[in-house]
C-alpha atoms as a PDB file:
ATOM      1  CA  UNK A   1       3.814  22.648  -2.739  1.00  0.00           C
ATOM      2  CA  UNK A   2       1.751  25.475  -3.236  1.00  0.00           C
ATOM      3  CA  UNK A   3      -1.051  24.444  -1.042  1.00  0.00           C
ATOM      4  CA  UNK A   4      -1.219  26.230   2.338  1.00  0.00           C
ATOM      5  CA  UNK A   5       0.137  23.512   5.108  1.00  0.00           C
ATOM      6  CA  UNK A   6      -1.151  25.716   7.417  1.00  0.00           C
ATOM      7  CA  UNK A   7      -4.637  26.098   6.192  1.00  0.00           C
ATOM      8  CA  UNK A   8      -4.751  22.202   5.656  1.00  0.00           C
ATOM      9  CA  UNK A   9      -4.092  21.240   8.768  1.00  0.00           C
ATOM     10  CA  UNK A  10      -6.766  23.742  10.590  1.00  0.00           C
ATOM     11  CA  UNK A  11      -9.316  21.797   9.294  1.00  0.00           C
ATOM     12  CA  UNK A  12      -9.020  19.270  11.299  1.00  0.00           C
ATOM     13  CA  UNK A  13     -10.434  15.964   9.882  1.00  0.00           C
ATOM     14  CA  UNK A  14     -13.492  13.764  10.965  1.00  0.00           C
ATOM     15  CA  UNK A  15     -12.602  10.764  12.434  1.00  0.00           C
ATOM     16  CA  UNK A  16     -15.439   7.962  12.582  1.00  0.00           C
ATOM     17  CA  UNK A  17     -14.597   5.872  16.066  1.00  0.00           C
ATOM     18  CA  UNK A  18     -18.265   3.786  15.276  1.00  0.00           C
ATOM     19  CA  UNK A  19     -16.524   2.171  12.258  1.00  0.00           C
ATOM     20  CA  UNK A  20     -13.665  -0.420  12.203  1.00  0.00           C
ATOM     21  CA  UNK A  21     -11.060   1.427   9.242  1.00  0.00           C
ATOM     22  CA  UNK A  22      -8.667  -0.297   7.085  1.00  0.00           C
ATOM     23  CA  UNK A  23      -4.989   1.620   8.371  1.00  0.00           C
ATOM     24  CA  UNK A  24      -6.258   1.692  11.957  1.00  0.00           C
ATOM     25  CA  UNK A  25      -6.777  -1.984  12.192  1.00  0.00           C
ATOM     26  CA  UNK A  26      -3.144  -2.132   9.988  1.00  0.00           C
ATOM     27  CA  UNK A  27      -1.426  -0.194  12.506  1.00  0.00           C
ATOM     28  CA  UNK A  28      -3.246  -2.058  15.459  1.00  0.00           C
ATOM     29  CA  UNK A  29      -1.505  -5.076  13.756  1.00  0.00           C
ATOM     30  CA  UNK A  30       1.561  -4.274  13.069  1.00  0.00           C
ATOM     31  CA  UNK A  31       1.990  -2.463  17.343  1.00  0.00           C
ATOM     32  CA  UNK A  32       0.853   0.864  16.735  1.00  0.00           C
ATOM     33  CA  UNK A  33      -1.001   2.704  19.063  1.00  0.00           C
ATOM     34  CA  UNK A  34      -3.195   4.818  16.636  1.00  0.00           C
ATOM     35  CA  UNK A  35      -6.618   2.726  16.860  1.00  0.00           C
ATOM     36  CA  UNK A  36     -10.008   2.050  17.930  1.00  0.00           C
ATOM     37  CA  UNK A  37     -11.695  -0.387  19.988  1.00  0.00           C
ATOM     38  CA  UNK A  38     -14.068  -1.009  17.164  1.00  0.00           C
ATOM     39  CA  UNK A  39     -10.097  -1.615  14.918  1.00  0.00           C
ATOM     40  CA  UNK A  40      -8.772  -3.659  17.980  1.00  0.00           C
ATOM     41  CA  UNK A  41     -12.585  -5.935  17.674  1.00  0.00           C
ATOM     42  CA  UNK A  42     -12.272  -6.751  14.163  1.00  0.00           C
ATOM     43  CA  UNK A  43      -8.559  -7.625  14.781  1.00  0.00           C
ATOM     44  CA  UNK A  44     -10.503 -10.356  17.642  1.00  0.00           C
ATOM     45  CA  UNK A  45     -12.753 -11.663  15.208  1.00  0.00           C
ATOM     46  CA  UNK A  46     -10.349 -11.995  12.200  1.00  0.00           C
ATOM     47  CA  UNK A  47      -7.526 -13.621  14.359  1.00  0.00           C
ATOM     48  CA  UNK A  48     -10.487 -15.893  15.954  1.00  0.00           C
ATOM     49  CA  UNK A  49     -10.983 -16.745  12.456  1.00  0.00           C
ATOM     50  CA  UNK A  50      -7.637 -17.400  11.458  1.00  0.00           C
ATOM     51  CA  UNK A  51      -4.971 -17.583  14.443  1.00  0.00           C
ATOM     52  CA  UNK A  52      -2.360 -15.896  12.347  1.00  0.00           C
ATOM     53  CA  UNK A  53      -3.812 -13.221   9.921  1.00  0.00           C
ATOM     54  CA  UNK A  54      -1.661 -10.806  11.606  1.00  0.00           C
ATOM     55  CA  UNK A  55       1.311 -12.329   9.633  1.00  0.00           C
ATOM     56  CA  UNK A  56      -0.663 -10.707   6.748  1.00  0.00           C
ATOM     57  CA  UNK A  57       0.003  -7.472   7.665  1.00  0.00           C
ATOM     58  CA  UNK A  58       3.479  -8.377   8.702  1.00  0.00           C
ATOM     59  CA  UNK A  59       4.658  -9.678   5.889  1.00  0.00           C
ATOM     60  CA  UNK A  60       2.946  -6.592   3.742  1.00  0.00           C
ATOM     61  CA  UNK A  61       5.404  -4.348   5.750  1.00  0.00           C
ATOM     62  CA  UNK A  62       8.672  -6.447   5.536  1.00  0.00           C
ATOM     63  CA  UNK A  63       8.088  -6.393   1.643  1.00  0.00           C
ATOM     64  CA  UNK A  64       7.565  -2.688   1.561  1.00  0.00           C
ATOM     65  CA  UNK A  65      11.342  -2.141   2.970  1.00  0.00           C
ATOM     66  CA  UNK A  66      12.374  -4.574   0.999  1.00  0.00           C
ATOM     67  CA  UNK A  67      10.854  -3.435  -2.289  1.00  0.00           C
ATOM     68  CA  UNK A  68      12.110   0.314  -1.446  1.00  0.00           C
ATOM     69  CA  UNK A  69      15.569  -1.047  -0.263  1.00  0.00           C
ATOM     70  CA  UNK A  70      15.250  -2.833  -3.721  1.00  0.00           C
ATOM     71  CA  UNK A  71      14.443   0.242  -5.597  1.00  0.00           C
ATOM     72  CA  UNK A  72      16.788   2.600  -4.087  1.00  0.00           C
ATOM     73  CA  UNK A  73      19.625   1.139  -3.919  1.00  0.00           C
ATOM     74  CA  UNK A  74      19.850  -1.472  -6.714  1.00  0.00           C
ATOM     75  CA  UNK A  75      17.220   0.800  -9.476  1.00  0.00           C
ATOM     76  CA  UNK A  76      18.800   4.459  -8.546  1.00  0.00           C
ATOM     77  CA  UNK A  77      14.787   5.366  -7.845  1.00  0.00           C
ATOM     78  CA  UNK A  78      15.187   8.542  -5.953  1.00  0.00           C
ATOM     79  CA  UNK A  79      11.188   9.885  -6.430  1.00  0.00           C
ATOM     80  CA  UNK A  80       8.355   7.527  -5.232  1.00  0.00           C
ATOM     81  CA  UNK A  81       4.460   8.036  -5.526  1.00  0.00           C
ATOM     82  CA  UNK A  82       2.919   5.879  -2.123  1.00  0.00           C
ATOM     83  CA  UNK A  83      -0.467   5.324  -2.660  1.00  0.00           C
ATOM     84  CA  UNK A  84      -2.839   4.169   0.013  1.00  0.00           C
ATOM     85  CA  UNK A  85       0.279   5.244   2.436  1.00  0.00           C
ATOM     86  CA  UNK A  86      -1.581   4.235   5.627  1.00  0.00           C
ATOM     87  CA  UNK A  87      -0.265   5.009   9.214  1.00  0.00           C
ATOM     88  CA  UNK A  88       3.494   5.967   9.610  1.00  0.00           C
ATOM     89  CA  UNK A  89       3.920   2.857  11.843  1.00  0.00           C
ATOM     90  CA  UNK A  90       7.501   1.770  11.808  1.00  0.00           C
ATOM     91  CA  UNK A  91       9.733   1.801   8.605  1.00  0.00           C
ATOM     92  CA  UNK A  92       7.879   4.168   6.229  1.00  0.00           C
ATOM     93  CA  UNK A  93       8.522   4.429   2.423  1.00  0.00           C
ATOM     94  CA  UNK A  94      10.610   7.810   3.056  1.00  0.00           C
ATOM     95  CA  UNK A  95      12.993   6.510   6.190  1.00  0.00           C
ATOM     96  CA  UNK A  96      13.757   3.523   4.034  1.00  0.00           C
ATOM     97  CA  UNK A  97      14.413   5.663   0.632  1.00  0.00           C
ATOM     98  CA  UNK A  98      16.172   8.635   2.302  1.00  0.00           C
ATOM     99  CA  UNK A  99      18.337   6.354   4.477  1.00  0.00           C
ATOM    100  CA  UNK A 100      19.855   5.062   1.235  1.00  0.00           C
ATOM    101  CA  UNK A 101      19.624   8.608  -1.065  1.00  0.00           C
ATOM    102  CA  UNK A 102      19.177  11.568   1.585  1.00  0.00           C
ATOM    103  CA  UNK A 103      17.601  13.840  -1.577  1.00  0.00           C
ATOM    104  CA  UNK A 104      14.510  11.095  -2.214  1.00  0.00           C
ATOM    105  CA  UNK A 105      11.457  12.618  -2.916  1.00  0.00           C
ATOM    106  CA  UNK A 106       8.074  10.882  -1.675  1.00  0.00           C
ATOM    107  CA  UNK A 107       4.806  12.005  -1.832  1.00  0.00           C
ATOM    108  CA  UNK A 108       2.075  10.057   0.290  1.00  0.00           C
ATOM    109  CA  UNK A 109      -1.393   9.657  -0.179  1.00  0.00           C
ATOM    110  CA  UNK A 110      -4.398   8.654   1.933  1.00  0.00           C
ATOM    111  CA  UNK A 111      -7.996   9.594   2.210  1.00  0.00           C
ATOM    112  CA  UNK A 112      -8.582   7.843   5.824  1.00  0.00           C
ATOM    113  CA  UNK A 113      -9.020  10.669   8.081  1.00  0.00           C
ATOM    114  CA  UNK A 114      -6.785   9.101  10.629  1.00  0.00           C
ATOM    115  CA  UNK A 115      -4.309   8.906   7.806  1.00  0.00           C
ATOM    116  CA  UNK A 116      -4.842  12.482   6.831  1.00  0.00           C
ATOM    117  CA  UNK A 117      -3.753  14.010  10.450  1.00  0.00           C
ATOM    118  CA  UNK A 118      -0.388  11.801  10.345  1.00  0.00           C
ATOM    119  CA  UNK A 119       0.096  12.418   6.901  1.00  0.00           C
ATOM    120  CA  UNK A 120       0.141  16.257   7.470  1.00  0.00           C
ATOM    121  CA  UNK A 121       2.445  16.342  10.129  1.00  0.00           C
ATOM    122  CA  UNK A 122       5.056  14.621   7.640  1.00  0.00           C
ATOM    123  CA  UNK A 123       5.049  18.089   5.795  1.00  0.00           C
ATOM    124  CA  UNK A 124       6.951  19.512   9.039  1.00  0.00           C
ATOM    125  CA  UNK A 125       9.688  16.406   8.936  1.00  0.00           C
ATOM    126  CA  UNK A 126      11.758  17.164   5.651  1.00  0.00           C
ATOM    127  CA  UNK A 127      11.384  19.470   2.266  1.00  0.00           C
ATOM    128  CA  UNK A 128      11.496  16.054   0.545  1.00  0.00           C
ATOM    129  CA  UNK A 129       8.545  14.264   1.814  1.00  0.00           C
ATOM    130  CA  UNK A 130       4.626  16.212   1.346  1.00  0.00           C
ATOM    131  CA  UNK A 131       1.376  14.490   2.296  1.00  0.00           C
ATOM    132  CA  UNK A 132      -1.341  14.509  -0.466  1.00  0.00           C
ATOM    133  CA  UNK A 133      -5.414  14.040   1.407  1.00  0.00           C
ATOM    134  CA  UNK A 134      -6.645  12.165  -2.319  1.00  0.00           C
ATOM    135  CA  UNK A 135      -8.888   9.134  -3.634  1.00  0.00           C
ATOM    136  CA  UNK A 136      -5.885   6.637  -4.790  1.00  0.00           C
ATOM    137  CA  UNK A 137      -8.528   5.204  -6.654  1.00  0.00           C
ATOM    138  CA  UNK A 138      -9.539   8.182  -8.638  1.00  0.00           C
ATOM    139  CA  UNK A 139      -6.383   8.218 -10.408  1.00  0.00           C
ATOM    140  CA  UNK A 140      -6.735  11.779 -12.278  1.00  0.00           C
ATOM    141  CA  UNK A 141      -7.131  13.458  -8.661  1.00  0.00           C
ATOM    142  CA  UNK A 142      -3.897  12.488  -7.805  1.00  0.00           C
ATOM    143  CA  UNK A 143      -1.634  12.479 -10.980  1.00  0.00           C
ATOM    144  CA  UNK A 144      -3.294  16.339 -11.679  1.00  0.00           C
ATOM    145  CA  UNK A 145      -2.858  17.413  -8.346  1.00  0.00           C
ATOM    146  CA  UNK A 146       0.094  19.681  -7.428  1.00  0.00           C
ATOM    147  CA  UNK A 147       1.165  18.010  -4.487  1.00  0.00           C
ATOM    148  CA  UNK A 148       2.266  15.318  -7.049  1.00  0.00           C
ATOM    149  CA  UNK A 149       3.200  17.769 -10.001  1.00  0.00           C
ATOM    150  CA  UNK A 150       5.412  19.800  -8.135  1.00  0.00           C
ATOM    151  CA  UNK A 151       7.443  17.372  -6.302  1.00  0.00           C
ATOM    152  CA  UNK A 152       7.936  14.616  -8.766  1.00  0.00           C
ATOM    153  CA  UNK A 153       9.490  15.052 -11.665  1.00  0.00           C
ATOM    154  CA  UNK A 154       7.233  12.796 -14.379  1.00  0.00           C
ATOM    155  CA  UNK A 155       9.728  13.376 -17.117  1.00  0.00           C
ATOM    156  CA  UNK A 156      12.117  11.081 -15.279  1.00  0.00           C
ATOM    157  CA  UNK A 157      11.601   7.351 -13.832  1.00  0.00           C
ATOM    158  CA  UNK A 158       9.987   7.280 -10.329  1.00  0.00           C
ATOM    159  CA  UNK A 159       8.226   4.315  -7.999  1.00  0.00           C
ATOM    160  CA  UNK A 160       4.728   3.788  -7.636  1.00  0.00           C
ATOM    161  CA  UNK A 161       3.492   2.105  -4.956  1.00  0.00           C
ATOM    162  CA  UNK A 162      -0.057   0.213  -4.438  1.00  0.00           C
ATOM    163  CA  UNK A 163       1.085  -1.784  -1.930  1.00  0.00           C
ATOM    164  CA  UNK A 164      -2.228  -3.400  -0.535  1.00  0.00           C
ATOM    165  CA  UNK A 165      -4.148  -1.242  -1.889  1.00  0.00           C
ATOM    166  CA  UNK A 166      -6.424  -2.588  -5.076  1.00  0.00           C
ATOM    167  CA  UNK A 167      -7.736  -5.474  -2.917  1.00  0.00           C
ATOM    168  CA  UNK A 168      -9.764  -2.648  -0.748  1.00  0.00           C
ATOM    169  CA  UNK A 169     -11.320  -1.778  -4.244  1.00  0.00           C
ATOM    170  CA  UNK A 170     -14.393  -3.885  -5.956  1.00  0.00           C
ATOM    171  CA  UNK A 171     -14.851  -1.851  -8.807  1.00  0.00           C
ATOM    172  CA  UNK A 172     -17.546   0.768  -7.827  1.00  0.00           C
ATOM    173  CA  UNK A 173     -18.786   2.985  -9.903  1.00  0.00           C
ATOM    174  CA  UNK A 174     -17.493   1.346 -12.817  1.00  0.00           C
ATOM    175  CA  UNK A 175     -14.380   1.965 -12.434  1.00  0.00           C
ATOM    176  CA  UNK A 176     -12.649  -1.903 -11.847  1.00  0.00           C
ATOM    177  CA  UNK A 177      -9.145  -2.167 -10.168  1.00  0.00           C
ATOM    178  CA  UNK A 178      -7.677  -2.690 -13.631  1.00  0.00           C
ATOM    179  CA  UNK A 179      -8.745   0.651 -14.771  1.00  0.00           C
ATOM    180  CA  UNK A 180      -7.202   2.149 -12.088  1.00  0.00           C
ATOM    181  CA  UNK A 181      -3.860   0.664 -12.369  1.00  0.00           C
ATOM    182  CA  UNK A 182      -3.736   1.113 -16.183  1.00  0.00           C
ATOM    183  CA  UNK A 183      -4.545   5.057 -15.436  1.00  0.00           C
ATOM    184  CA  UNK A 184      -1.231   4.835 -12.806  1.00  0.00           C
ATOM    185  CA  UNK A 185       0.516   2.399 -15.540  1.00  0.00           C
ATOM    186  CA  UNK A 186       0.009   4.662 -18.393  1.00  0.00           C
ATOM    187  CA  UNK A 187       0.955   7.953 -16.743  1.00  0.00           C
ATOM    188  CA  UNK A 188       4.450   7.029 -15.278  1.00  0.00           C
ATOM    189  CA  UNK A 189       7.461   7.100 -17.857  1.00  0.00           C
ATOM    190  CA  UNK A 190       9.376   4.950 -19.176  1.00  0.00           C
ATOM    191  CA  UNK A 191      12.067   3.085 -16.859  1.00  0.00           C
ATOM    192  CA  UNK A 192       9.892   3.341 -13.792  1.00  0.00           C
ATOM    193  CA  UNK A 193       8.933   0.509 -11.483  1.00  0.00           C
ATOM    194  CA  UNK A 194       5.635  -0.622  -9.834  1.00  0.00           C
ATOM    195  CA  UNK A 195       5.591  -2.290  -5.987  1.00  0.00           C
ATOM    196  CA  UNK A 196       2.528  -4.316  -5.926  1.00  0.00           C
ATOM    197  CA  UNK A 197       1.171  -6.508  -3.187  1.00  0.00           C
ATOM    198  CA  UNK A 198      -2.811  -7.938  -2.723  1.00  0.00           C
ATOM    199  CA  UNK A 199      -4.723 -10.299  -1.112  1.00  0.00           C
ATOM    200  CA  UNK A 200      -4.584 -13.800  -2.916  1.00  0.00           C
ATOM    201  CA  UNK A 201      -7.017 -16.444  -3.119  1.00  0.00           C
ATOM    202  CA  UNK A 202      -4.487 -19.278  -3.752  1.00  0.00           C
ATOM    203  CA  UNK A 203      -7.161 -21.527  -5.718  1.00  0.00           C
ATOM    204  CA  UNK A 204      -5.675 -24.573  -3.125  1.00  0.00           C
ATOM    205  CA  UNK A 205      -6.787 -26.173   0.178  1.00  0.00           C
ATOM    206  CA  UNK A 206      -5.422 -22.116   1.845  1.00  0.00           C
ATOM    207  CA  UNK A 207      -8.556 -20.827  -0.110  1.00  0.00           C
ATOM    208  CA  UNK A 208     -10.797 -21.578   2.417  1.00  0.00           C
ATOM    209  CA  UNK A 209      -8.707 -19.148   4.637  1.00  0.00           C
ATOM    210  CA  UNK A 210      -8.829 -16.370   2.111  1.00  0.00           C
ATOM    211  CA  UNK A 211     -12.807 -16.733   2.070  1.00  0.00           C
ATOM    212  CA  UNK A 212     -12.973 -16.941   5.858  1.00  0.00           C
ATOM    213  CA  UNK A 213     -10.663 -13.291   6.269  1.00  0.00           C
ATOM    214  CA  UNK A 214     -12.455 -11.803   2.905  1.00  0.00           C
ATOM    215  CA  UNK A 215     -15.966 -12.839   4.582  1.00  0.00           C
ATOM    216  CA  UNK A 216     -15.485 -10.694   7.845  1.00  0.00           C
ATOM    217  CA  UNK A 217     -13.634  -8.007   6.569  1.00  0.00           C
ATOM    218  CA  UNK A 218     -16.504  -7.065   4.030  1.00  0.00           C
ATOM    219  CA  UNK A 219     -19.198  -7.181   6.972  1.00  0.00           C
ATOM    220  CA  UNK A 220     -16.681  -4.449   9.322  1.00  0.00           C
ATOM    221  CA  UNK A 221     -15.165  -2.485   7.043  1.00  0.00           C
ATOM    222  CA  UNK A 222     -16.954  -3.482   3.196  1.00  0.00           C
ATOM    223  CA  UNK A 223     -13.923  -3.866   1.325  1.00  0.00           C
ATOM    224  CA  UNK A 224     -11.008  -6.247   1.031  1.00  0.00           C
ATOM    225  CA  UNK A 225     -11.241  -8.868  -1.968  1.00  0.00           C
ATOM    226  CA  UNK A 226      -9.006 -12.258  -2.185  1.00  0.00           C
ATOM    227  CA  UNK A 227      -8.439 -12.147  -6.217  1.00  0.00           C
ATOM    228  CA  UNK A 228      -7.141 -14.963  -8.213  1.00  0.00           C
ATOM    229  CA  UNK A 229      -3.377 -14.908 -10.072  1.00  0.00           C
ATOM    230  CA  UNK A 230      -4.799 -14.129 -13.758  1.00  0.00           C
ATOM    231  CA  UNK A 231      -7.390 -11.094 -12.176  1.00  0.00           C
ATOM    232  CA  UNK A 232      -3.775 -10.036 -10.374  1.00  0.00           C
ATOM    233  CA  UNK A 233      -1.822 -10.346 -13.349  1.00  0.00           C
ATOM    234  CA  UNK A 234      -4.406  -8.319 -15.655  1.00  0.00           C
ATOM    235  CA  UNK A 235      -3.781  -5.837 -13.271  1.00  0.00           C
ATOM    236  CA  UNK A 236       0.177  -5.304 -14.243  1.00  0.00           C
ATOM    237  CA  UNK A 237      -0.026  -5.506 -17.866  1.00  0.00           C
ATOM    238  CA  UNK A 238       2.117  -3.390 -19.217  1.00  0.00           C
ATOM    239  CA  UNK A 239       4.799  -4.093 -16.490  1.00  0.00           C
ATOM    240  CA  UNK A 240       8.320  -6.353 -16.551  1.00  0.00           C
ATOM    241  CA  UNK A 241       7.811  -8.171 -13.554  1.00  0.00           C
ATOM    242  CA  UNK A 242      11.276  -8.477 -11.776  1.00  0.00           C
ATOM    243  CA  UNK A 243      12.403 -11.795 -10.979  1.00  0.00           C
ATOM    244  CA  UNK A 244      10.674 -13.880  -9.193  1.00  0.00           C
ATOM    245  CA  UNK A 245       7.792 -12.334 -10.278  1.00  0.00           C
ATOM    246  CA  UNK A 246       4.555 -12.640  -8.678  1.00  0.00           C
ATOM    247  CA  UNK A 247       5.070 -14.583  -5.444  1.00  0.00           C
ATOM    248  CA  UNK A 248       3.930 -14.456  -2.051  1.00  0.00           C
ATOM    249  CA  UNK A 249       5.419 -11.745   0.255  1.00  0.00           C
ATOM    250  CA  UNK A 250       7.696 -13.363   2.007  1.00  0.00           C
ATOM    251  CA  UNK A 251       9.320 -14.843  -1.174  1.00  0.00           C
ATOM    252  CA  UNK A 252       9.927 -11.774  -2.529  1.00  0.00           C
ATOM    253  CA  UNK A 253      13.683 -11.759  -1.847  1.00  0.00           C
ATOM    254  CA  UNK A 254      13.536 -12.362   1.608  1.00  0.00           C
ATOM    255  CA  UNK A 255      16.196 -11.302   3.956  1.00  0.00           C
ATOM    256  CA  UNK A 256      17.441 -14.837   4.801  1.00  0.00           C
ATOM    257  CA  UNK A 257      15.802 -18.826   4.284  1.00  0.00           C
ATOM    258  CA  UNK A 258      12.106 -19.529   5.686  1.00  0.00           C
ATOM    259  CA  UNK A 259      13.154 -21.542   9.169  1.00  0.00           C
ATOM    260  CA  UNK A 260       9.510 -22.547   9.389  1.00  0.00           C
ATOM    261  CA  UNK A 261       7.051 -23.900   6.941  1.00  0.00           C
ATOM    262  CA  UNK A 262       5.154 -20.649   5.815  1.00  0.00           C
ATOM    263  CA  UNK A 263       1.521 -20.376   7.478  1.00  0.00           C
ATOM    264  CA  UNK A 264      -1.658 -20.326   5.655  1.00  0.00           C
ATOM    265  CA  UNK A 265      -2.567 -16.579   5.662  1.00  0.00           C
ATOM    266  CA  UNK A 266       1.282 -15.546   4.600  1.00  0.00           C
ATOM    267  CA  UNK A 267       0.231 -17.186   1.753  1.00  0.00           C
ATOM    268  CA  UNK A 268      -2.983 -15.434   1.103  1.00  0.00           C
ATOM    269  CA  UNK A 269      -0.818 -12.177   0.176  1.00  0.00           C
ATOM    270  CA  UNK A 270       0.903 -11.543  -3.062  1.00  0.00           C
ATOM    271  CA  UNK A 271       3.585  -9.241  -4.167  1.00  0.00           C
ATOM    272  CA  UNK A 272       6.163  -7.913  -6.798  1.00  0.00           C
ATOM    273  CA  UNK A 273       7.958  -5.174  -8.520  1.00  0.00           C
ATOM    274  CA  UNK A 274       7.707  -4.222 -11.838  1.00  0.00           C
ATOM    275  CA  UNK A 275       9.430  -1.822 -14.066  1.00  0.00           C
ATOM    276  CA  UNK A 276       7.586  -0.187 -17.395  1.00  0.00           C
ATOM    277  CA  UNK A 277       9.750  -0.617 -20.390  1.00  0.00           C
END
């Protein structure tokens, strides 16, 4: 990349401890240790709420590696665009790609300043992973940038990922998840595939647990919408969803048969993987 690593990193970014954010409270969920009391409180309140919301983020994770495993290995995908990347918790896009292809290519990007100040030190692990400081959902600022440009090769297929992502957007400034997505849709080539997952409001008796999670995540943190399958769906036009299509995480090609009846939140939480004819 032709940005400065150096000169990035002096600047070292503000970090808001008064206000609950969206990765902290992700990594606080899934055991990581980079959080805030004020991530560790909503955590309380949503798993007072609903007793196993945590399986939300679980599951979110376990489809990531599976959806990379998937894309690696079985679709040859050896370049992969991470949006919304989050904290490098356990099992991150690149150790899951470049355990199966050593050369893969990933470029992160995150705006949370927590985010930011991981995401930077990734630039020291390997040639073949940079760290991109963007607004995912300002699509232009990250397809132009050369962070992106220089280490993926758009003339060639390559994996986008908006893995729970969209659902922290509600279409400010006129500019509506779909857009965004049809920006990321439209500038990818031909052959390439799409890991999607979002928050689902199942339109059943588990909607009343989508409401209750979307309810107190919007008064800590504003953001984080349960959508309905056809406002998902418009969202991947233009994609072949690979089989079984849109389904809740944990039946996207799971790693072995659900012992247990799945509970209420996992099923607030959609995913799938798309390629673009």
């Amino acid at each position: 990349m032709t940005t400065s690593p150096t000169s990035e990193r002096s600047q070292a970014p503000m970090i808001d401890t008064t206000k609950p954010s969206v990765a902290r409270a992700y990594d606080y969920a899934l055991g990581g240790k980079d959080n805030y009391a004020v991530d560790r409180e909503l955590l309380r309140q949503l798993n007072a709420a609903v007793p196993e919301v945590g399986l939300i983020a679980v599951t979110n994770r376990t489809f990531l590696i599976r959806a990379v495993r998937f894309l690696a290995n079985r679709a040859g995908i050896d370049q992969y665009l991470d949006c919304g990347s989050g904290l490098p918790t356990a099992e991150n896009t690149h150790q899951v790609a470049q355990r199966l292809n050593r050369e893969a290519k990933v470029v992160y990007v995150d705006n949370d300043p927590v985010v930011v100040a991981h995401g930077r030190a990734l630039l020291e692990e390997n040639e073949n992973t940079n760290f991109l400081a963007a607004d995912i959902f300002d699509p232009p600022q990250v397809l132009e940038n050369e962070t992106v440009t220089e280490n993926l090769d758009f003339t060639r297929p390559l994996a986008l990922l908006q893995v729970a992502t969209l659902h922290h957007h509600g279409g400010e400034n006129g500019n509506s998840p779909v857009d965004v997505m049809r920006a990321y849709i439209d500038a990818i080539p031909s052959g390439s595939f799409v890991a999607f997952s979002h928050f689902f409001d199942p339109e059943d008796e588990n909607s009343e647990t989508a409401q209750r999670v979307q309810s107190i995540l919007n008064a800590g943190i504003n953001r984080g919408y349960f959508r309905k399958r056809s406002e998902i769906m418009e969202m991947l036009e233009g994609l072949d969803l690979v089989d079984p299509g849109l389904v809740v995480n944990d039946d996207w090609w799971p790693d072995g048969p659900h012992l247990e009846p799945l509970a209420a939140a996992a099923k607030c939480i959609v995913a799938c993987v798309g390629r673009k004819p």
